[in-house]
N, C-alpha and C. Protein backbone atom coordinates (compact mmCIF):
# COMPACT_ATOMS: atom_id res chain seq x y z
N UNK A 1 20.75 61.49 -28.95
CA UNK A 1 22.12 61.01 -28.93
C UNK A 1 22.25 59.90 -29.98
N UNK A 2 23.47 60.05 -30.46
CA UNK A 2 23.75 58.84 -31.76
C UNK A 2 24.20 57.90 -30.94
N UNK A 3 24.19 56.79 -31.65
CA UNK A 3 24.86 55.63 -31.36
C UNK A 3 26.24 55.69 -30.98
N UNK A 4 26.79 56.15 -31.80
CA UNK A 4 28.30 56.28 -31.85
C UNK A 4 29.13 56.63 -30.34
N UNK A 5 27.91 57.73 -29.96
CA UNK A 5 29.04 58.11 -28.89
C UNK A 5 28.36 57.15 -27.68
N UNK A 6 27.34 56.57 -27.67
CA UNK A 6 27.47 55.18 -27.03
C UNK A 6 27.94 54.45 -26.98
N UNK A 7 28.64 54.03 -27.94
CA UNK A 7 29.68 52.99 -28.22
C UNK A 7 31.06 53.75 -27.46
N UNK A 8 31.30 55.24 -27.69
CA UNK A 8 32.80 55.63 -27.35
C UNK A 8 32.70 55.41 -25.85
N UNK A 9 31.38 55.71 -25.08
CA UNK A 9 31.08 56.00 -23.58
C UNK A 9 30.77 54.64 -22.82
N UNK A 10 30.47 53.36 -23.91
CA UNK A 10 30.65 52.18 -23.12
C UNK A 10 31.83 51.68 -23.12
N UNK A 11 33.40 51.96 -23.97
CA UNK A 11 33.85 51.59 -23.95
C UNK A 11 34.60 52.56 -22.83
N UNK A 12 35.03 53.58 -22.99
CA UNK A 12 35.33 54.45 -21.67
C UNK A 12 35.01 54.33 -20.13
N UNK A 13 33.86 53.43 -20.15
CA UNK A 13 33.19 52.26 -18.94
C UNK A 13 34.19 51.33 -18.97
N UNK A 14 34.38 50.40 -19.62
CA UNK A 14 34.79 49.40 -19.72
C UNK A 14 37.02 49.57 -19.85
N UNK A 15 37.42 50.96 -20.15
CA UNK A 15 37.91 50.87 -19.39
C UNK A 15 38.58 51.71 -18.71
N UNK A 16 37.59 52.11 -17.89
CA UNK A 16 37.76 52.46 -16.18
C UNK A 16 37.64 51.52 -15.49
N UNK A 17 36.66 49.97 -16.39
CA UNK A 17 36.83 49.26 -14.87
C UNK A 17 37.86 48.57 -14.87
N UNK A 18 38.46 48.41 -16.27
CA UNK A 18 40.12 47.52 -16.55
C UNK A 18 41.04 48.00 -16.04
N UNK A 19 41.31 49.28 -16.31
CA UNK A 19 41.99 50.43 -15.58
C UNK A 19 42.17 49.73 -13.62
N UNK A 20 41.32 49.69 -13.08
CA UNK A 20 40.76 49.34 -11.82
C UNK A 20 41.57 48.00 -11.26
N UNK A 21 41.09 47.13 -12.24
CA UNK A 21 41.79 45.55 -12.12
C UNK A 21 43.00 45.36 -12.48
N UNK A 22 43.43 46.24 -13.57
CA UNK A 22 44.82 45.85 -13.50
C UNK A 22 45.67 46.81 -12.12
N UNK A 23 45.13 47.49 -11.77
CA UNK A 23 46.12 47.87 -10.65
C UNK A 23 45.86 47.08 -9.50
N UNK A 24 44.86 46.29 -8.91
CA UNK A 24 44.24 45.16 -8.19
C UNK A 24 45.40 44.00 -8.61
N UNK A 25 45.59 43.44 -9.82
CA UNK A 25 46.35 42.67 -10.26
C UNK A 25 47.73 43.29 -10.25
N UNK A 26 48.49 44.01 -10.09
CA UNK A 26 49.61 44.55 -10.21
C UNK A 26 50.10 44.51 -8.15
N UNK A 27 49.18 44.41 -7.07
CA UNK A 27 49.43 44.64 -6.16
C UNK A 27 49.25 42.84 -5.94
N UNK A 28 48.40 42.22 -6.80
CA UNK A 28 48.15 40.88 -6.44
C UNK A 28 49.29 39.81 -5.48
N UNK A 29 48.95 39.29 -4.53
CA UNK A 29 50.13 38.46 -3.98
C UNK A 29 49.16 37.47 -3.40
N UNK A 30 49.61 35.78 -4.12
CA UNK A 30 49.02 34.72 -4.03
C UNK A 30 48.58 34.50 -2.13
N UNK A 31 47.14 34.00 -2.57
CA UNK A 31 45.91 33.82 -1.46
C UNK A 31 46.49 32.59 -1.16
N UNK A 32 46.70 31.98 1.12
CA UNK A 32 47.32 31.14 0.88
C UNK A 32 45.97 30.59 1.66
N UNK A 33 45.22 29.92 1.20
CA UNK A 33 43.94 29.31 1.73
C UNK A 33 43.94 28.90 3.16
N UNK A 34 45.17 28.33 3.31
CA UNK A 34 45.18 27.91 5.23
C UNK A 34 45.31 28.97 5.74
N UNK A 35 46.00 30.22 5.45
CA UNK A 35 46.29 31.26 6.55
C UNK A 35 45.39 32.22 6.62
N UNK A 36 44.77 32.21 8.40
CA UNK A 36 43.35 33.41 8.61
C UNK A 36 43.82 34.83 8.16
N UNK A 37 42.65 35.53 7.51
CA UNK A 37 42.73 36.63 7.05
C UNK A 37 42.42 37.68 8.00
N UNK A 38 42.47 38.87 8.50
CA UNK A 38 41.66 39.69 8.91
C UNK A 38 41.20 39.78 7.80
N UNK A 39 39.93 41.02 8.38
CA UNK A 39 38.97 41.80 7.33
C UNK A 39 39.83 42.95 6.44
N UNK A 40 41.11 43.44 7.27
CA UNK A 40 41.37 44.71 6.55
C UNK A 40 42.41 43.71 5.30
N UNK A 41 42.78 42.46 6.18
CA UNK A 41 43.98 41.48 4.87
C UNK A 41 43.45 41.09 3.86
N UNK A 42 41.80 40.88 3.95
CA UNK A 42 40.94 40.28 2.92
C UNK A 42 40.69 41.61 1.63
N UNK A 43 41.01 43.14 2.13
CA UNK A 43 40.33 43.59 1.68
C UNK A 43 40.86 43.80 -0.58
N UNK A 44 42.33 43.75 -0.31
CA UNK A 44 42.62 43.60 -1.83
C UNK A 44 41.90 42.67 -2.25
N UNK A 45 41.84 41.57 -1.76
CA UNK A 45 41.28 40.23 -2.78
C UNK A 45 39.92 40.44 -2.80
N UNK A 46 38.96 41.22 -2.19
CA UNK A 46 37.58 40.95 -2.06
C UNK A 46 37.71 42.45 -3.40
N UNK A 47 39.01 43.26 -3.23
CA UNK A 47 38.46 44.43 -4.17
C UNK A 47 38.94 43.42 -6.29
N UNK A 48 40.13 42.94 -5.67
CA UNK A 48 40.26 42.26 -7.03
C UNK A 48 39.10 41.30 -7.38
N UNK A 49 38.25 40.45 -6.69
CA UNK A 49 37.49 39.71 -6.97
C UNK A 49 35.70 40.89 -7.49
N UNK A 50 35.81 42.08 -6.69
CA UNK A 50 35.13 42.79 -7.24
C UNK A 50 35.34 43.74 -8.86
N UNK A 51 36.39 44.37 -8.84
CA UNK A 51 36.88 44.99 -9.99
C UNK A 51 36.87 44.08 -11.15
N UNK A 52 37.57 42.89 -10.77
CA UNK A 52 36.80 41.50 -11.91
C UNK A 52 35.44 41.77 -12.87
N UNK A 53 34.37 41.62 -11.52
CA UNK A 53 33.23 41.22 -11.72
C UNK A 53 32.41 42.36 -12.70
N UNK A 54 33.55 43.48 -12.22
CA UNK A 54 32.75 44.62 -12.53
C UNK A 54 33.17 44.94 -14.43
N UNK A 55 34.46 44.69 -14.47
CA UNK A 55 34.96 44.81 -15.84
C UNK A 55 34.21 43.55 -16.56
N UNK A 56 33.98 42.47 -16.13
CA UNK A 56 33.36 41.46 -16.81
C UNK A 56 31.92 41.88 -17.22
N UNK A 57 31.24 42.21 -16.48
CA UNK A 57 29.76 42.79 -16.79
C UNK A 57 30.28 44.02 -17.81
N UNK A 58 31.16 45.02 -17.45
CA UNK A 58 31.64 45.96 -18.59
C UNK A 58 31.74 45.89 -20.16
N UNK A 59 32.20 45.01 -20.19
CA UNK A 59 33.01 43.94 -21.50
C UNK A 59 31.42 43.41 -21.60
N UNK A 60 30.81 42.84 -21.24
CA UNK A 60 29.79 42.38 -22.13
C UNK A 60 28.89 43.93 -22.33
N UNK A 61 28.54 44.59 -21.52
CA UNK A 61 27.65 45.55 -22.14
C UNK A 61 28.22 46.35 -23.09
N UNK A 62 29.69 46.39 -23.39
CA UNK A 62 30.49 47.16 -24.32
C UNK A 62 30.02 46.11 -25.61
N UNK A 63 30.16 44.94 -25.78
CA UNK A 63 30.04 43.78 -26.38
C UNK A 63 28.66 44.19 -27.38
N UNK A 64 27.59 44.40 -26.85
CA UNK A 64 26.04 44.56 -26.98
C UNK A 64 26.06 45.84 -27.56
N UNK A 65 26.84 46.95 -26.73
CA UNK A 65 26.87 48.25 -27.44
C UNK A 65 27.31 47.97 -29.42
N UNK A 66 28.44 47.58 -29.19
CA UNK A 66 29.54 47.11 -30.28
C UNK A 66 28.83 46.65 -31.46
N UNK A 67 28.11 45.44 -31.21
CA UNK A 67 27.12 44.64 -32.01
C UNK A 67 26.22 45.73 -32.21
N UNK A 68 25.32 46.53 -31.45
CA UNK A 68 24.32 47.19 -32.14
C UNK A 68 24.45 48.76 -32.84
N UNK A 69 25.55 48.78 -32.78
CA UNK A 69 26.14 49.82 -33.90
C UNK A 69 26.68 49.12 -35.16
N UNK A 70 27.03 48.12 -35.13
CA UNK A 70 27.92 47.63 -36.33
C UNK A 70 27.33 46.14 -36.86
N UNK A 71 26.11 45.47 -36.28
CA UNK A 71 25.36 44.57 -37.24
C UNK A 71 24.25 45.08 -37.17
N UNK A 72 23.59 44.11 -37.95
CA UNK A 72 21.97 44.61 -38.29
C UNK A 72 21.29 43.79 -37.10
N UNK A 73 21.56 42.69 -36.69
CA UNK A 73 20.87 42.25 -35.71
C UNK A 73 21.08 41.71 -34.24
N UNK A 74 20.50 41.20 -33.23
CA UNK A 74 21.72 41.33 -32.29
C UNK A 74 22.05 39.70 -32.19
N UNK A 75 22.71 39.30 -31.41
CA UNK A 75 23.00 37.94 -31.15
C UNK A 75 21.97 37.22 -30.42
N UNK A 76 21.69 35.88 -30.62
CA UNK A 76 20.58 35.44 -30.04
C UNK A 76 21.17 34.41 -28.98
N UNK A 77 22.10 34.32 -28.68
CA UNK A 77 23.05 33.39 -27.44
C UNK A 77 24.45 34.26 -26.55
N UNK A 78 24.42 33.74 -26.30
CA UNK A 78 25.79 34.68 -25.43
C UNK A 78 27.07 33.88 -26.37
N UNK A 79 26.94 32.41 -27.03
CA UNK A 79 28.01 32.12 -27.45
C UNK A 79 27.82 32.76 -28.88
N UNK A 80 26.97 33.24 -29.48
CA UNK A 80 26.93 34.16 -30.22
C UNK A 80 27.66 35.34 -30.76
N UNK A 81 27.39 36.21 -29.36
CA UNK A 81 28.09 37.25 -29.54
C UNK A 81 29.31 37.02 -29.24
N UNK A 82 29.51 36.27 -28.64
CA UNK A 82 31.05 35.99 -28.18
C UNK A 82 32.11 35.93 -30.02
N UNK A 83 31.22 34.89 -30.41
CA UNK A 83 31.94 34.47 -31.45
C UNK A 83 31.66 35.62 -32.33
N UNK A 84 30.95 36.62 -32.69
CA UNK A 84 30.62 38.01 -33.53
C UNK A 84 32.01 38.25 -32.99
N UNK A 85 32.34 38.88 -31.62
CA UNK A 85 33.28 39.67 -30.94
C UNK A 85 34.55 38.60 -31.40
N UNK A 86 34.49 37.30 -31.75
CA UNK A 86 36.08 36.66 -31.68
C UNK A 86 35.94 36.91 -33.13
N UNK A 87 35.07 36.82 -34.44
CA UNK A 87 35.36 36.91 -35.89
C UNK A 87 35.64 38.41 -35.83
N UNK A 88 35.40 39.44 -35.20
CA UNK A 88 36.32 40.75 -35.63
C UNK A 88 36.92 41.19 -34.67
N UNK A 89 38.01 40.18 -34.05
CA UNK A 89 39.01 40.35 -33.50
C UNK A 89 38.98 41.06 -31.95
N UNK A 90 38.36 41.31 -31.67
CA UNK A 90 37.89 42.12 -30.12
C UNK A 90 38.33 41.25 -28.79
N UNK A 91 38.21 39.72 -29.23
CA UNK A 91 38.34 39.00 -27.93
C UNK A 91 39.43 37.73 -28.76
N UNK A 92 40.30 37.34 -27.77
CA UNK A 92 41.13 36.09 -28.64
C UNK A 92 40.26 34.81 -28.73
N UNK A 93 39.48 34.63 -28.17
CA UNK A 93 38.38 33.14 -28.40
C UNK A 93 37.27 32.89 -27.51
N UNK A 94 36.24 32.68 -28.66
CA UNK A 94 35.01 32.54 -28.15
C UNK A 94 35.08 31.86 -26.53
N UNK A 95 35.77 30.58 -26.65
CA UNK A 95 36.41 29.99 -25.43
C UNK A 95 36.70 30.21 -24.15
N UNK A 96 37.80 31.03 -24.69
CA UNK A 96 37.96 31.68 -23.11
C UNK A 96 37.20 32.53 -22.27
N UNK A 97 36.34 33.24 -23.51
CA UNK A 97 35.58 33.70 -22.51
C UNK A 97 34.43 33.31 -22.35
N UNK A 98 34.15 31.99 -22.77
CA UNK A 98 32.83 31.09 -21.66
C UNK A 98 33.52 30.74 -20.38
N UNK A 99 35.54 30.41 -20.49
CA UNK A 99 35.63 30.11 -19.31
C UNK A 99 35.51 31.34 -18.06
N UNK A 100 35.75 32.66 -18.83
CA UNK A 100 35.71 33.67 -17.76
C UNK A 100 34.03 33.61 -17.59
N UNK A 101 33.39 33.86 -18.23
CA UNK A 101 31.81 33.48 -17.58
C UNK A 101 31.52 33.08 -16.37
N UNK A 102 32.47 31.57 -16.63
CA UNK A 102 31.97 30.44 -15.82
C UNK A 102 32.88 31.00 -14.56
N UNK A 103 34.18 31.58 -14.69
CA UNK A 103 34.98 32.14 -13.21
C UNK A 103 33.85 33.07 -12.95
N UNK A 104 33.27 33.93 -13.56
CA UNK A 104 32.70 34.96 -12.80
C UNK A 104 31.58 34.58 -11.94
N UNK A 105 30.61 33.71 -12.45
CA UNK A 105 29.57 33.37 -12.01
C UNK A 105 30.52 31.79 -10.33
N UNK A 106 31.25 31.68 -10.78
CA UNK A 106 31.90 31.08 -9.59
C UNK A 106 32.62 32.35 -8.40
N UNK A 107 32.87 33.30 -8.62
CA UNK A 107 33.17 34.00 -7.98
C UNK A 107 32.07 34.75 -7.36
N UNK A 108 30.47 34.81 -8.42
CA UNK A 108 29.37 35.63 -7.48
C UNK A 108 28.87 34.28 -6.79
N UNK A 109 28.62 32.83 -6.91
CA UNK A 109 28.12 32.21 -6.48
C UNK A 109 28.83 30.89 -5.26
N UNK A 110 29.96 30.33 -5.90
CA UNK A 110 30.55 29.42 -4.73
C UNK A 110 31.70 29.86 -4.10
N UNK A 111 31.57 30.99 -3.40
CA UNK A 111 32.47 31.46 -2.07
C UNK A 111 32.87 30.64 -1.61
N UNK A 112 33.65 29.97 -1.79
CA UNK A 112 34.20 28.75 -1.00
C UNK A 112 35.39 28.49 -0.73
N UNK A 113 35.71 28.88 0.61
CA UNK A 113 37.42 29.78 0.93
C UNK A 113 38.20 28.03 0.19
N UNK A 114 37.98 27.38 0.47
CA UNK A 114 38.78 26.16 -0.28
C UNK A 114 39.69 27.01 -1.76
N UNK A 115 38.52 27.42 -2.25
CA UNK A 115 38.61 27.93 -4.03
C UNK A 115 39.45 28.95 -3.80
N UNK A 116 39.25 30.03 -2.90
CA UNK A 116 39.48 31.62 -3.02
C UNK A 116 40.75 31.66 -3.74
N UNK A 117 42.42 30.97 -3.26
CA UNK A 117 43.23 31.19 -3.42
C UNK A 117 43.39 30.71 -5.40
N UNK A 118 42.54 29.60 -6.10
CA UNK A 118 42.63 29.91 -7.15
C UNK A 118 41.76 30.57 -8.01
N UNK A 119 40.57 30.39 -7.88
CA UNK A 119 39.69 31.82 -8.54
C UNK A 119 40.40 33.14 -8.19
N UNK A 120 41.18 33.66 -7.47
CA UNK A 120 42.72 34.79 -7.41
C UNK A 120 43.42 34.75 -8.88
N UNK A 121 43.99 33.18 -8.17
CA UNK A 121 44.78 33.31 -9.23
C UNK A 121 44.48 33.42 -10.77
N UNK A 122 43.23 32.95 -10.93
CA UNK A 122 42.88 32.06 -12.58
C UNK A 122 42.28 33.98 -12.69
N UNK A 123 41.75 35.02 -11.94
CA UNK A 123 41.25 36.22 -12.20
C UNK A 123 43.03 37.23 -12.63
N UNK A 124 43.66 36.80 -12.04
CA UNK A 124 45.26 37.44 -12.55
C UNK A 124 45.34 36.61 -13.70
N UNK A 125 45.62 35.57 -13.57
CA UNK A 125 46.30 34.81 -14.60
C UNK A 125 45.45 34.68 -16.28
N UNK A 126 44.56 34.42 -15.68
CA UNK A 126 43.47 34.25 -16.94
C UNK A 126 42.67 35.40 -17.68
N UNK A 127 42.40 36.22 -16.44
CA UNK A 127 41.19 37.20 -17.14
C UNK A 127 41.89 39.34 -17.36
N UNK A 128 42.95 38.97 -16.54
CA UNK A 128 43.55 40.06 -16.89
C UNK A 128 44.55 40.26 -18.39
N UNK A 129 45.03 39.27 -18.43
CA UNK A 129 45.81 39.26 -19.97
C UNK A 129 44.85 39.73 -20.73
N UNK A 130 43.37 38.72 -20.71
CA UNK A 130 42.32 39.16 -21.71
C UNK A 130 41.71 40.39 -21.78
N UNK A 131 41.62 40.78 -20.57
CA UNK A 131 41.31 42.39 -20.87
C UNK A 131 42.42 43.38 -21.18
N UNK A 132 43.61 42.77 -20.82
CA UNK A 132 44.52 43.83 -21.43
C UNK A 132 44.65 44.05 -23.12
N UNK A 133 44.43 42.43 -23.80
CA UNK A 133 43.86 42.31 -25.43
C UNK A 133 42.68 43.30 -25.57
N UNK A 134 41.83 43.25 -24.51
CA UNK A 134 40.68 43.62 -25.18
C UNK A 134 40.78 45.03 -25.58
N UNK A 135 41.10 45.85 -24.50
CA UNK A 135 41.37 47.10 -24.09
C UNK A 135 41.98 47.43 -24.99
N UNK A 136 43.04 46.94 -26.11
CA UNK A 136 43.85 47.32 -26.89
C UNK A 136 43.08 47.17 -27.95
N UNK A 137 42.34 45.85 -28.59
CA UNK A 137 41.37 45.95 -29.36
C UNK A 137 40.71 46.52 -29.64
N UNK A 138 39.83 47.16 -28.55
CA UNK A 138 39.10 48.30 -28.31
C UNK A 138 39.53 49.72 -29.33
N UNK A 139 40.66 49.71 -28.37
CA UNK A 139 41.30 51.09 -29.40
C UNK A 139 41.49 50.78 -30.61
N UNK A 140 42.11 49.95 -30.92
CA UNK A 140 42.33 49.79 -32.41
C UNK A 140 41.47 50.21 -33.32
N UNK A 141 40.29 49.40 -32.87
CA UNK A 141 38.80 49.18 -33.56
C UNK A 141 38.14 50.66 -33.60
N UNK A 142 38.37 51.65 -32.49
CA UNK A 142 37.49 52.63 -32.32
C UNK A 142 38.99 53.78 -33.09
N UNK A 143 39.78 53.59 -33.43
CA UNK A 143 40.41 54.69 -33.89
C UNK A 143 40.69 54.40 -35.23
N UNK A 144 39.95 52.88 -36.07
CA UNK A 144 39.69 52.60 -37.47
C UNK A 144 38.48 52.83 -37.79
N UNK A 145 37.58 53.26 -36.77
CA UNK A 145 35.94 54.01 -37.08
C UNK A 145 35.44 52.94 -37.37
């Protein structure tokens, strides 16, 4: 198998899982931290906080794919590739997405119903716009070869 259609089949990963989150985000209705959840009330936000996690890991292995079809070497930092991916346009700034990093790894690590209702929000507000750029980037990039 060539490279190439690795690159078409990680991005076709990446988005099915965008695909996923934005309809998670489209049903989204703000988490009100004082009010008890059932399990079946929890279950959008535990799927948006998953579909997140899942397009975020997506986006970077698309990221890695991307880079090793189209440089000679790979990145030796994560702010690295970030910034490879922000100099040819794929992501709007190295930046934001250390801050989505840092949401994601707050979302696998400090569960902390205090937070829930804005790690919600900052995953609508913040990280879906960016994958909707990306997703479009994506195409752009893959239908200029």
């Amino acid at each position: 198998m060539t490279i190439e259609p690795l690159l078409i089949d990680s991005a076709e990963k990446l988005r099915a899982a965008a695909t996923l989150l934005f309809a998670s985000a489209a049903e989204f209705k703000p988490f009100e931290v004082s009010r008890p959840y059932s399990p079946k009330e929890r279950e959008p936000y535990d799927a948006l906080s998953d579909r997140f996690l899942r397009g975020f890991e997506s986006a970077l292995k698309f990221f890695k794919t991307w880079e090793r079809v189209n440089e000679a070497s790979p990145s030796e930092t994560f702010r690295d590739l970030l910034l490879r991916m922000e100099k040819h346009s794929l992501i709007s700034s190295h930046d934001r997405w250390i801050v989505l990093r840092d949401l994601r790894n707050r979302v696998v690590h400090d569960y902390l119903p205090a937070e829930l209702g804005a790690l919600y929000g900052l995953i609508v507000g913040e990280a879906v716009p960016e994958f909707r750029r990306l997703i479009d980037a994506i195409d752009r990039d893959l239908a200029d070869g």
